[in-house]
N, C-alpha and C. Protein backbone atom coordinates (compact mmCIF):
# COMPACT_ATOMS: atom_id res chain seq x y z
N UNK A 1 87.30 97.84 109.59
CA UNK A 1 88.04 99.08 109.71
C UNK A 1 87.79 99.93 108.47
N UNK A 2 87.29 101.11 108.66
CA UNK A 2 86.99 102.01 107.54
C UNK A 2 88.55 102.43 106.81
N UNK A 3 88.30 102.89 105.31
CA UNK A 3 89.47 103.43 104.86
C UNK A 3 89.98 104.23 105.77
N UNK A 4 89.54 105.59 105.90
CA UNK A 4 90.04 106.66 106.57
C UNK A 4 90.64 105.94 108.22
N UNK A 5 89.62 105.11 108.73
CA UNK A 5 90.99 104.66 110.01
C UNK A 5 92.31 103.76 109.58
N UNK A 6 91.91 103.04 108.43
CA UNK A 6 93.22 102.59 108.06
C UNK A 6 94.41 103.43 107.62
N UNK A 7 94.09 104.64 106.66
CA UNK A 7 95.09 105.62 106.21
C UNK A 7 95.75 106.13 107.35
N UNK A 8 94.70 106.49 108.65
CA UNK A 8 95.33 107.20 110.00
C UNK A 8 96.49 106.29 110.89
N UNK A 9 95.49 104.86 110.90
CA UNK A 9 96.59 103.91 111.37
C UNK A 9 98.10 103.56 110.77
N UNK A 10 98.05 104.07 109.41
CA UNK A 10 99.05 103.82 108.56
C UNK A 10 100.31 105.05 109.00
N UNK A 11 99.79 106.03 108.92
CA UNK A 11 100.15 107.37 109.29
C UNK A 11 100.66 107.47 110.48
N UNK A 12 100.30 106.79 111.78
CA UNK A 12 100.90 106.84 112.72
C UNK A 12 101.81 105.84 112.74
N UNK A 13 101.89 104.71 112.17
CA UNK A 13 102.99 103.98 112.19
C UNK A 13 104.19 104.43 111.47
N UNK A 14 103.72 105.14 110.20
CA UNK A 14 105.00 105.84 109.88
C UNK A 14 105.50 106.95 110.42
N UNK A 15 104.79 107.56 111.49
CA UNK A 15 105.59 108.68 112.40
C UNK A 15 106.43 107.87 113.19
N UNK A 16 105.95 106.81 113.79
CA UNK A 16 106.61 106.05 114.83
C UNK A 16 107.85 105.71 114.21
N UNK A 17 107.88 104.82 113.31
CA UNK A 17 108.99 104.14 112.45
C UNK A 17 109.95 105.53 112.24
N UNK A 18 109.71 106.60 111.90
CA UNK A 18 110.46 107.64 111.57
C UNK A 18 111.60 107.86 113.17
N UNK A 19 110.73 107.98 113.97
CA UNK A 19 110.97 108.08 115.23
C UNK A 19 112.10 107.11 116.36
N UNK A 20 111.34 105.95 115.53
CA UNK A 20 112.64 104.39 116.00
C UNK A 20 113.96 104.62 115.70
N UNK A 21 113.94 105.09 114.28
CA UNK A 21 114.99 104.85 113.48
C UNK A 21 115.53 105.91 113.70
N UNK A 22 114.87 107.39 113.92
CA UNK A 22 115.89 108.13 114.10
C UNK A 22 116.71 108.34 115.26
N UNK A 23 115.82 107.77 116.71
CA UNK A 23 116.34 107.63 117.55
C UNK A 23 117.76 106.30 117.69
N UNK A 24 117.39 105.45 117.13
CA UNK A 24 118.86 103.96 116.53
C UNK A 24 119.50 105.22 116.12
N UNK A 25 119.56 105.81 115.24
CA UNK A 25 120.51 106.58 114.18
C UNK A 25 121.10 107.69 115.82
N UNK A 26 120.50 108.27 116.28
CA UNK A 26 121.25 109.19 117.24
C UNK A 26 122.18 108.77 118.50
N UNK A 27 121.31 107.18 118.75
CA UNK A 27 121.58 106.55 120.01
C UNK A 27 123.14 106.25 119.48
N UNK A 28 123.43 105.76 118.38
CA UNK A 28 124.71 105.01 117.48
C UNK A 28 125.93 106.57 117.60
N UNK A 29 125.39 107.69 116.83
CA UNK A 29 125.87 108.78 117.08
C UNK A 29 126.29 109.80 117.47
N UNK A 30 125.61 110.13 118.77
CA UNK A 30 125.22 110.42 120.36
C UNK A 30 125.10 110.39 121.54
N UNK A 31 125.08 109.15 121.46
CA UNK A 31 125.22 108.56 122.89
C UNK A 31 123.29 109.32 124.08
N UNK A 32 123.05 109.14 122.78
CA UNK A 32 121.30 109.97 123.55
C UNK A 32 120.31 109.47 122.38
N UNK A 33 119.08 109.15 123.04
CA UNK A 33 117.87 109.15 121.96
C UNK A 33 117.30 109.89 121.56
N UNK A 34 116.70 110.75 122.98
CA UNK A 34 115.93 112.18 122.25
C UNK A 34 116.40 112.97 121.14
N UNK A 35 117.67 113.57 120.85
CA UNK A 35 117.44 113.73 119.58
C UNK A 35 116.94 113.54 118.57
N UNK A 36 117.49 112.43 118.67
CA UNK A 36 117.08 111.52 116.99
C UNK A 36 115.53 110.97 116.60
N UNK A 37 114.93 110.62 118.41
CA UNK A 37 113.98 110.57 118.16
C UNK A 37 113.11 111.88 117.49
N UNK A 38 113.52 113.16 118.41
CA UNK A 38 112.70 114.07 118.11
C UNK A 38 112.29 114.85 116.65
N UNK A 39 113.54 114.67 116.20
CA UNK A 39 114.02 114.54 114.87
C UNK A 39 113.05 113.66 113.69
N UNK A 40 113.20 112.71 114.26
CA UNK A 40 112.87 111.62 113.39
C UNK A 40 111.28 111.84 113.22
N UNK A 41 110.40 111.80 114.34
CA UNK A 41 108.87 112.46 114.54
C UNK A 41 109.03 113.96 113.63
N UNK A 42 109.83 114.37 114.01
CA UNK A 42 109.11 115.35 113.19
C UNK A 42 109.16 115.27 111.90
N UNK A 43 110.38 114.69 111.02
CA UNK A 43 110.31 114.77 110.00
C UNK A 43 109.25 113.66 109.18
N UNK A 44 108.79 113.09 110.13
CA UNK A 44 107.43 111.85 109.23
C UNK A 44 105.92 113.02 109.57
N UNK A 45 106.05 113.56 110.82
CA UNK A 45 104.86 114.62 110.92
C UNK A 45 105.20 115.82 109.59
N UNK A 46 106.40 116.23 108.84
CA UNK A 46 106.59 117.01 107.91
C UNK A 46 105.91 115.99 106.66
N UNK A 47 106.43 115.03 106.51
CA UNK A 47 106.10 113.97 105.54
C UNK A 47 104.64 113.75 105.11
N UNK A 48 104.05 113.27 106.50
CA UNK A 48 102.74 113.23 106.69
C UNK A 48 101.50 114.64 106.45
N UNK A 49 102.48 115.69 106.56
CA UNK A 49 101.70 116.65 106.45
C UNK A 49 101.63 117.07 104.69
N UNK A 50 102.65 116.85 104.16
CA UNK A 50 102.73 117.19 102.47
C UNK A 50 102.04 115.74 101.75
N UNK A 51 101.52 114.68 102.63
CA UNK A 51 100.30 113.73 102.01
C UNK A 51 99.12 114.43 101.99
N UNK A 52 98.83 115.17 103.25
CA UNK A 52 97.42 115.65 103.69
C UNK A 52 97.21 116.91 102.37
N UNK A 53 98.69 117.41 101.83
CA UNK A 53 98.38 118.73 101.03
C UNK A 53 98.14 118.47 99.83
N UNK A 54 98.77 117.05 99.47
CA UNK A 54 98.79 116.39 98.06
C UNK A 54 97.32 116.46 98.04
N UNK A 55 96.22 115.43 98.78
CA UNK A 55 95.25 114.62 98.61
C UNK A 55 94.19 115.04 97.11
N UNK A 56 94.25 116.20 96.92
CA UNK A 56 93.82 116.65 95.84
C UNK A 56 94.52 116.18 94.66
N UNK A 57 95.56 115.47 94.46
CA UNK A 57 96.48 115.28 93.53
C UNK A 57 95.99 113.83 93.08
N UNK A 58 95.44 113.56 91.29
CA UNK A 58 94.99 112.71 90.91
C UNK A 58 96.56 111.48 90.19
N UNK A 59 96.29 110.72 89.94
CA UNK A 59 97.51 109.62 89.34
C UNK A 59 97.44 109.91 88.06
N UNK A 60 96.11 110.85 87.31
CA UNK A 60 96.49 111.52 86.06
C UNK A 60 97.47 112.54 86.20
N UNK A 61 97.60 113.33 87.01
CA UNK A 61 97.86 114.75 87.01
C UNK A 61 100.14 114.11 87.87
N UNK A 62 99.44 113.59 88.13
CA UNK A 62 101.04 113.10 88.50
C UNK A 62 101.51 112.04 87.94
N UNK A 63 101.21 111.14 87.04
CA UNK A 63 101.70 110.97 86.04
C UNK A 63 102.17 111.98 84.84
N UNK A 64 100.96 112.95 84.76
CA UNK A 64 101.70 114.10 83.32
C UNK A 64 102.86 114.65 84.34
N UNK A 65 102.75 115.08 85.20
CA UNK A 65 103.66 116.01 85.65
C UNK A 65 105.06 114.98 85.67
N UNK A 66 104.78 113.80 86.11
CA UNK A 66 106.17 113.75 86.05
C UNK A 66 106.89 113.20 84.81
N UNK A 67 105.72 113.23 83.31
CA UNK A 67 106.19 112.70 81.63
C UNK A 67 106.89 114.56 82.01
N UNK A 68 105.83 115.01 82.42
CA UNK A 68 106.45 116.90 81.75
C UNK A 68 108.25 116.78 82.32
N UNK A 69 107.83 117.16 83.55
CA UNK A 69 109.46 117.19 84.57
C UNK A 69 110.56 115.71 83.59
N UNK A 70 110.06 115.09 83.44
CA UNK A 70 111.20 114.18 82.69
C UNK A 70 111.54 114.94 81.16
N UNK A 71 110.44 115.46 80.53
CA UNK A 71 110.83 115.90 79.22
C UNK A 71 111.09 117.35 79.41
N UNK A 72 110.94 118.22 80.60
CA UNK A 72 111.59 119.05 80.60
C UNK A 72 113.12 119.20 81.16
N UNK A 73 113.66 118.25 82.01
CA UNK A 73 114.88 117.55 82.49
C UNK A 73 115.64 117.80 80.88
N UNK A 74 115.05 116.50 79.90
CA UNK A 74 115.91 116.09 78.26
C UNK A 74 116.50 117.13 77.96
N UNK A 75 115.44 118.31 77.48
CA UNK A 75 115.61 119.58 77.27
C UNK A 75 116.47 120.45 77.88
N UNK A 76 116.38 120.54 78.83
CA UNK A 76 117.53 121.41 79.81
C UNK A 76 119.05 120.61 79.88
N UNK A 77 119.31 119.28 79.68
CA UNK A 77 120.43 118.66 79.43
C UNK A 77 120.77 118.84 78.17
N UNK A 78 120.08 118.68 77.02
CA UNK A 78 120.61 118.92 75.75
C UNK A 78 121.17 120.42 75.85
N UNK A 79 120.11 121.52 76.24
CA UNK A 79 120.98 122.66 76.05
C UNK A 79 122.44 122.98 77.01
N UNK A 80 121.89 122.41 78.06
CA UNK A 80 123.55 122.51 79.12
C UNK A 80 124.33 121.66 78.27
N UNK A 81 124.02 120.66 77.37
CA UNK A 81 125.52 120.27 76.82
C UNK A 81 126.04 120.76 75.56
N UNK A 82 125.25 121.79 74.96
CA UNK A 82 125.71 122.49 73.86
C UNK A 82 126.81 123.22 73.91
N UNK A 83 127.43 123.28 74.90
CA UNK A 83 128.69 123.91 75.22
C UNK A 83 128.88 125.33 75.26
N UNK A 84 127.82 126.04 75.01
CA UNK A 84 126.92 127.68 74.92
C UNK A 84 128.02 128.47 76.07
N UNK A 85 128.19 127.88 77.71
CA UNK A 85 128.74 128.06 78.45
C UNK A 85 130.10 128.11 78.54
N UNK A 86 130.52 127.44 77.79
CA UNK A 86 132.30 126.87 77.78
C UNK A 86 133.38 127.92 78.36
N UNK A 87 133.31 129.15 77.64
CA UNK A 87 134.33 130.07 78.41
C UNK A 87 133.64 131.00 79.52
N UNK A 88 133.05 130.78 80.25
CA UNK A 88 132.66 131.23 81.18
C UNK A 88 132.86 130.36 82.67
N UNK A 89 133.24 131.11 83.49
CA UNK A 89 133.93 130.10 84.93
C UNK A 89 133.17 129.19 85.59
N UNK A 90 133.89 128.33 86.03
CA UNK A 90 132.89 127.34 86.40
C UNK A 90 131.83 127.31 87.23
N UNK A 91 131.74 128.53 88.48
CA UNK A 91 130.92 129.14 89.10
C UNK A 91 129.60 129.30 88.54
N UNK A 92 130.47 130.53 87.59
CA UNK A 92 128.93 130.79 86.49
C UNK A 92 127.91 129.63 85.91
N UNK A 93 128.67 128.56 85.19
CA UNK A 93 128.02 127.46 84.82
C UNK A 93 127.18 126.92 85.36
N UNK A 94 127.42 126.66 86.55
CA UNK A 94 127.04 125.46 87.77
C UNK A 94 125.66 126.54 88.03
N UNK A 95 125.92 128.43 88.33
CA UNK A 95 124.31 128.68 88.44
C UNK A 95 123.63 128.49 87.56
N UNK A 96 123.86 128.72 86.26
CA UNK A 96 123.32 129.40 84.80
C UNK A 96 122.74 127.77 84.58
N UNK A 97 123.36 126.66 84.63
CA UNK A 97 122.49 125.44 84.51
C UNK A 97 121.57 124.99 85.64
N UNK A 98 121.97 125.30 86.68
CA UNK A 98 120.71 125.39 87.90
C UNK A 98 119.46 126.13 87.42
N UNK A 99 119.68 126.90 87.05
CA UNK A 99 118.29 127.86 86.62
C UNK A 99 117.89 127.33 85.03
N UNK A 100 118.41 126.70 84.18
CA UNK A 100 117.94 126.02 82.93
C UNK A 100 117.24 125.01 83.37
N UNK A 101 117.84 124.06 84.53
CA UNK A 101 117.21 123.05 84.96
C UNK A 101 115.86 123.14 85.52
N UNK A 102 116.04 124.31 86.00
CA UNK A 102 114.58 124.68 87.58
C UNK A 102 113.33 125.00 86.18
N UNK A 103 113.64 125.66 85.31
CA UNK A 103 113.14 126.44 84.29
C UNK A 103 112.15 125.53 83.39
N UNK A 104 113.19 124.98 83.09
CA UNK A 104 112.56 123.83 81.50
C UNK A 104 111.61 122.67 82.40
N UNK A 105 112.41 122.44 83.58
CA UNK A 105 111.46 121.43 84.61
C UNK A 105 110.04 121.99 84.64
N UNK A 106 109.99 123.36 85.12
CA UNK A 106 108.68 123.74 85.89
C UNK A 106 107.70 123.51 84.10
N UNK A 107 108.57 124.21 83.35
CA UNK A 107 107.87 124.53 82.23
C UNK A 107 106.88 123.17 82.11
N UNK A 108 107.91 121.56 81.47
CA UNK A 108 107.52 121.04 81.50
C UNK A 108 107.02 120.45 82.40
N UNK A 109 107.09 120.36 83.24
CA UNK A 109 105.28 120.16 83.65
C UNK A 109 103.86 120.73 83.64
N UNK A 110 104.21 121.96 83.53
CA UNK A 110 103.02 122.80 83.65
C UNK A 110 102.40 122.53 82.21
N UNK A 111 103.32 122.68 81.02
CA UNK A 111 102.89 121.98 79.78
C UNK A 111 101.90 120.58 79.64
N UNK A 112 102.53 119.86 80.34
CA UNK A 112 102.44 118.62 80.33
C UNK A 112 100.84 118.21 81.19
N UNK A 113 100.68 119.05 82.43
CA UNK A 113 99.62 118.71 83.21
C UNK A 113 98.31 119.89 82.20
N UNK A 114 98.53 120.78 81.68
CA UNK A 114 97.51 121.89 80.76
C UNK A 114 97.01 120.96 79.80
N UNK A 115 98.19 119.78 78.95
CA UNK A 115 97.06 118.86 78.10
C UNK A 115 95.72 118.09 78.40
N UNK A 116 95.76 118.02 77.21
CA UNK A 116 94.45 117.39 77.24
C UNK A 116 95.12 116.26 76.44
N UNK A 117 94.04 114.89 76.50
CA UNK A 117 94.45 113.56 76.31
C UNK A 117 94.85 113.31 74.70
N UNK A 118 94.09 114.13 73.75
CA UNK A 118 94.58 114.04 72.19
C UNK A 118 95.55 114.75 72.34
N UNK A 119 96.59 115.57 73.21
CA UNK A 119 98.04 115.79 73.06
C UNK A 119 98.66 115.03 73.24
N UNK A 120 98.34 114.10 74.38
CA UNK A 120 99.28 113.34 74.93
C UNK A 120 99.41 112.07 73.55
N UNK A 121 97.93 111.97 72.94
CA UNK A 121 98.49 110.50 72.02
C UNK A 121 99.35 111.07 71.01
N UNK A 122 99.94 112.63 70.62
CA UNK A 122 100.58 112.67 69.73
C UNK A 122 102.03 112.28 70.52
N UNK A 123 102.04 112.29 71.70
CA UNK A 123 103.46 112.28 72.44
C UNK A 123 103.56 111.06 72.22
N UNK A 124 102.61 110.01 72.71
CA UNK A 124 102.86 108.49 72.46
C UNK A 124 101.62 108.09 71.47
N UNK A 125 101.88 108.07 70.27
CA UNK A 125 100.83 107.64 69.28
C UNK A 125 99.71 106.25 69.48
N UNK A 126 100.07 105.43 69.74
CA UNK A 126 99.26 104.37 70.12
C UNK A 126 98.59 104.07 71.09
N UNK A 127 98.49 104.95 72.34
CA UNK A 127 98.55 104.83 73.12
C UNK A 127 96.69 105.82 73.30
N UNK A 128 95.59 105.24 73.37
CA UNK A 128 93.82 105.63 73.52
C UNK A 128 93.17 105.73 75.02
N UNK A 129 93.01 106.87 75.33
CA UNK A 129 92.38 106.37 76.43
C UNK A 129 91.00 106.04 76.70
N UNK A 130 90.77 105.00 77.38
CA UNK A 130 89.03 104.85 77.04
C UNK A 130 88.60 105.14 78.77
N UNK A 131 87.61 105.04 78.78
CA UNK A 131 86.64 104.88 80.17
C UNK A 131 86.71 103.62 80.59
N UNK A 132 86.73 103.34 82.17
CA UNK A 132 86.43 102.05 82.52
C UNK A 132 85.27 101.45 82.05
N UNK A 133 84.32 101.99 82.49
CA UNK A 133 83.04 100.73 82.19
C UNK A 133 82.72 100.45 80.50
N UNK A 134 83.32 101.20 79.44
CA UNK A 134 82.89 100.94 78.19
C UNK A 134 84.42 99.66 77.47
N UNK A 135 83.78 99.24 76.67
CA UNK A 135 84.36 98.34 76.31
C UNK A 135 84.37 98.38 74.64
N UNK A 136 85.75 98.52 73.98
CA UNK A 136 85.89 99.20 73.03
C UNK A 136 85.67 97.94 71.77
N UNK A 137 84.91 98.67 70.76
CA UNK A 137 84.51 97.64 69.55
C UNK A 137 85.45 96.88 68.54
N UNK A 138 85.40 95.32 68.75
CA UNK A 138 86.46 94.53 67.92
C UNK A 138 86.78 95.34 66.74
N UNK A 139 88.05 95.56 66.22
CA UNK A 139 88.62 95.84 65.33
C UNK A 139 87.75 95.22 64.08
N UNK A 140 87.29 94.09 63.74
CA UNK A 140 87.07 93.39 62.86
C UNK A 140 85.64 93.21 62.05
N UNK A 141 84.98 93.90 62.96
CA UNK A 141 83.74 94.15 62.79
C UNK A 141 83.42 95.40 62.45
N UNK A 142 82.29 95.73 61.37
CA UNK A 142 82.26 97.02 61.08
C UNK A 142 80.97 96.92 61.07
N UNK A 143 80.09 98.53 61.70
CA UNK A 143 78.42 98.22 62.26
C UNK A 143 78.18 98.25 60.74
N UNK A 144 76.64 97.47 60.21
CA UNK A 144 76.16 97.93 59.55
C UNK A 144 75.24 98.79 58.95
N UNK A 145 75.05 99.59 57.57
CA UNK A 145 74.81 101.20 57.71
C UNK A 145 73.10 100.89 58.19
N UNK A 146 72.33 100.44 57.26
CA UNK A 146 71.01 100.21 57.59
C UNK A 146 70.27 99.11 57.88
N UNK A 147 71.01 98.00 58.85
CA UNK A 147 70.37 96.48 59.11
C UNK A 147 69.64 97.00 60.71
N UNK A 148 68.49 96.74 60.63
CA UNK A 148 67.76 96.58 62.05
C UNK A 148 67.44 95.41 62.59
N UNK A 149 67.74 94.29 61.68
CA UNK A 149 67.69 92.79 62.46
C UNK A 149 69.01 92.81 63.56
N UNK A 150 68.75 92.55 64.48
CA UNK A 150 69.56 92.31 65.51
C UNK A 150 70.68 91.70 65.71
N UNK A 151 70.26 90.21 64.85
CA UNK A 151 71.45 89.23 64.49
C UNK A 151 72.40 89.71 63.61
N UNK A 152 72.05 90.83 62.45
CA UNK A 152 72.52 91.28 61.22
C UNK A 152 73.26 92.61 62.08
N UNK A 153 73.55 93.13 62.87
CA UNK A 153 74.45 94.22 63.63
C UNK A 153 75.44 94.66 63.00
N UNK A 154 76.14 93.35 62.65
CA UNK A 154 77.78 94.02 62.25
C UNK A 154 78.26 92.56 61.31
N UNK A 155 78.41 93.46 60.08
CA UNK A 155 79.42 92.63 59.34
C UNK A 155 80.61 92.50 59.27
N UNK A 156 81.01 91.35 58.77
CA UNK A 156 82.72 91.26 58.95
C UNK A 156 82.94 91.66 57.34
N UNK A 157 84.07 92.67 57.81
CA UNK A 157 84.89 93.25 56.68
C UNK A 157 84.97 92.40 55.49
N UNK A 158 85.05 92.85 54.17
CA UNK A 158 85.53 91.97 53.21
C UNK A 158 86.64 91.89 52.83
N UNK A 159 87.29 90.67 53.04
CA UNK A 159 88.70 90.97 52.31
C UNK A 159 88.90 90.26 50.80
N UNK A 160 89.49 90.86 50.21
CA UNK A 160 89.74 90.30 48.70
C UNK A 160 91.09 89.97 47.93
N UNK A 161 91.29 88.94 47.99
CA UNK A 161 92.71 88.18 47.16
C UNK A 161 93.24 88.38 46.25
N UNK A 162 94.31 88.94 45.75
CA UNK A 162 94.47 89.11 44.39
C UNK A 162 94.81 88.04 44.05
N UNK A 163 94.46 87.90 42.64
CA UNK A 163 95.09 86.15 41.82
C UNK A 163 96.52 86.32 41.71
């Protein structure tokens, strides 16, 4: 079975399953299936359709987005709890932090997905990214400047004792 018929086969089972369950859920509530079924299909055909829109979407690019959306979340909570709002009605609040939230979110991500990978190690310092197929050089070994014997490649560091 090729990928692509497996993803499709996958895809229709989760319309179906959407469909079971929503029909159980209506039959319980209703006293009818079609609803729930119809319901239920469509919302895995909605589901299914925002996979097909993603597919361009890499596990880099949605991983940053969702470091950004989390560190733009921090941000928008620290300032909603500065208390900036306090005498103003509670109405007001509840929009005025809806829109800090929507705000600092979008920001951060859009921040977050624009880096490039030497930003991100200042976010998490230790943290290198290498390529799969290369394989990064022991710590312990240092090349040497002008040896062309083969065996002679790399010396080990010197370390020195104090008395």
């Amino acid at each position: 079975m090729t990928p692509l018929s497996t993803v499709n086969l996958l895809r229709v089972l989760f319309v179906t399953t959407c469909g079971v369950i929503g029909a159980l859920v209506s039959s319980e509530l209703f006293d009818s299936l079609i609803p729930g079924l119809l319901f239920g299909a469509v919302l895995g055909l909605c589901v299914v359709l925002l996979d097909r829109l993603l597919k361009g979407i890499t596990l880099r690019a949605f991983s940053s987005a969702t470091f950004g959306l989390l560190l733009g979340l921090i941000f928008a909570n620290l300032l909603s709890a500065s208390q900036i709002l306090r005498y103003q009605p509670d109405e007001t609040q509840w929009w005025v932090r809806l829109v800090i939230y929507v705000i600092f979110a979008y920001f951060g991500m859009m921040l977050a997905m624009r880096s490039n990978r030497d930003e991100f190690s200042l976010i998490i310092p230790y943290v290198r990214f290498t390529r799969e197929g290369s394989e990064p050089e022991p710590w312990w070994w240092i090349p040497a400047p002008s040896s062309t014997d083969a065996s002679r490649n790399c010396v080990p560091p010197v370390f020195s004792v104090a008395p």
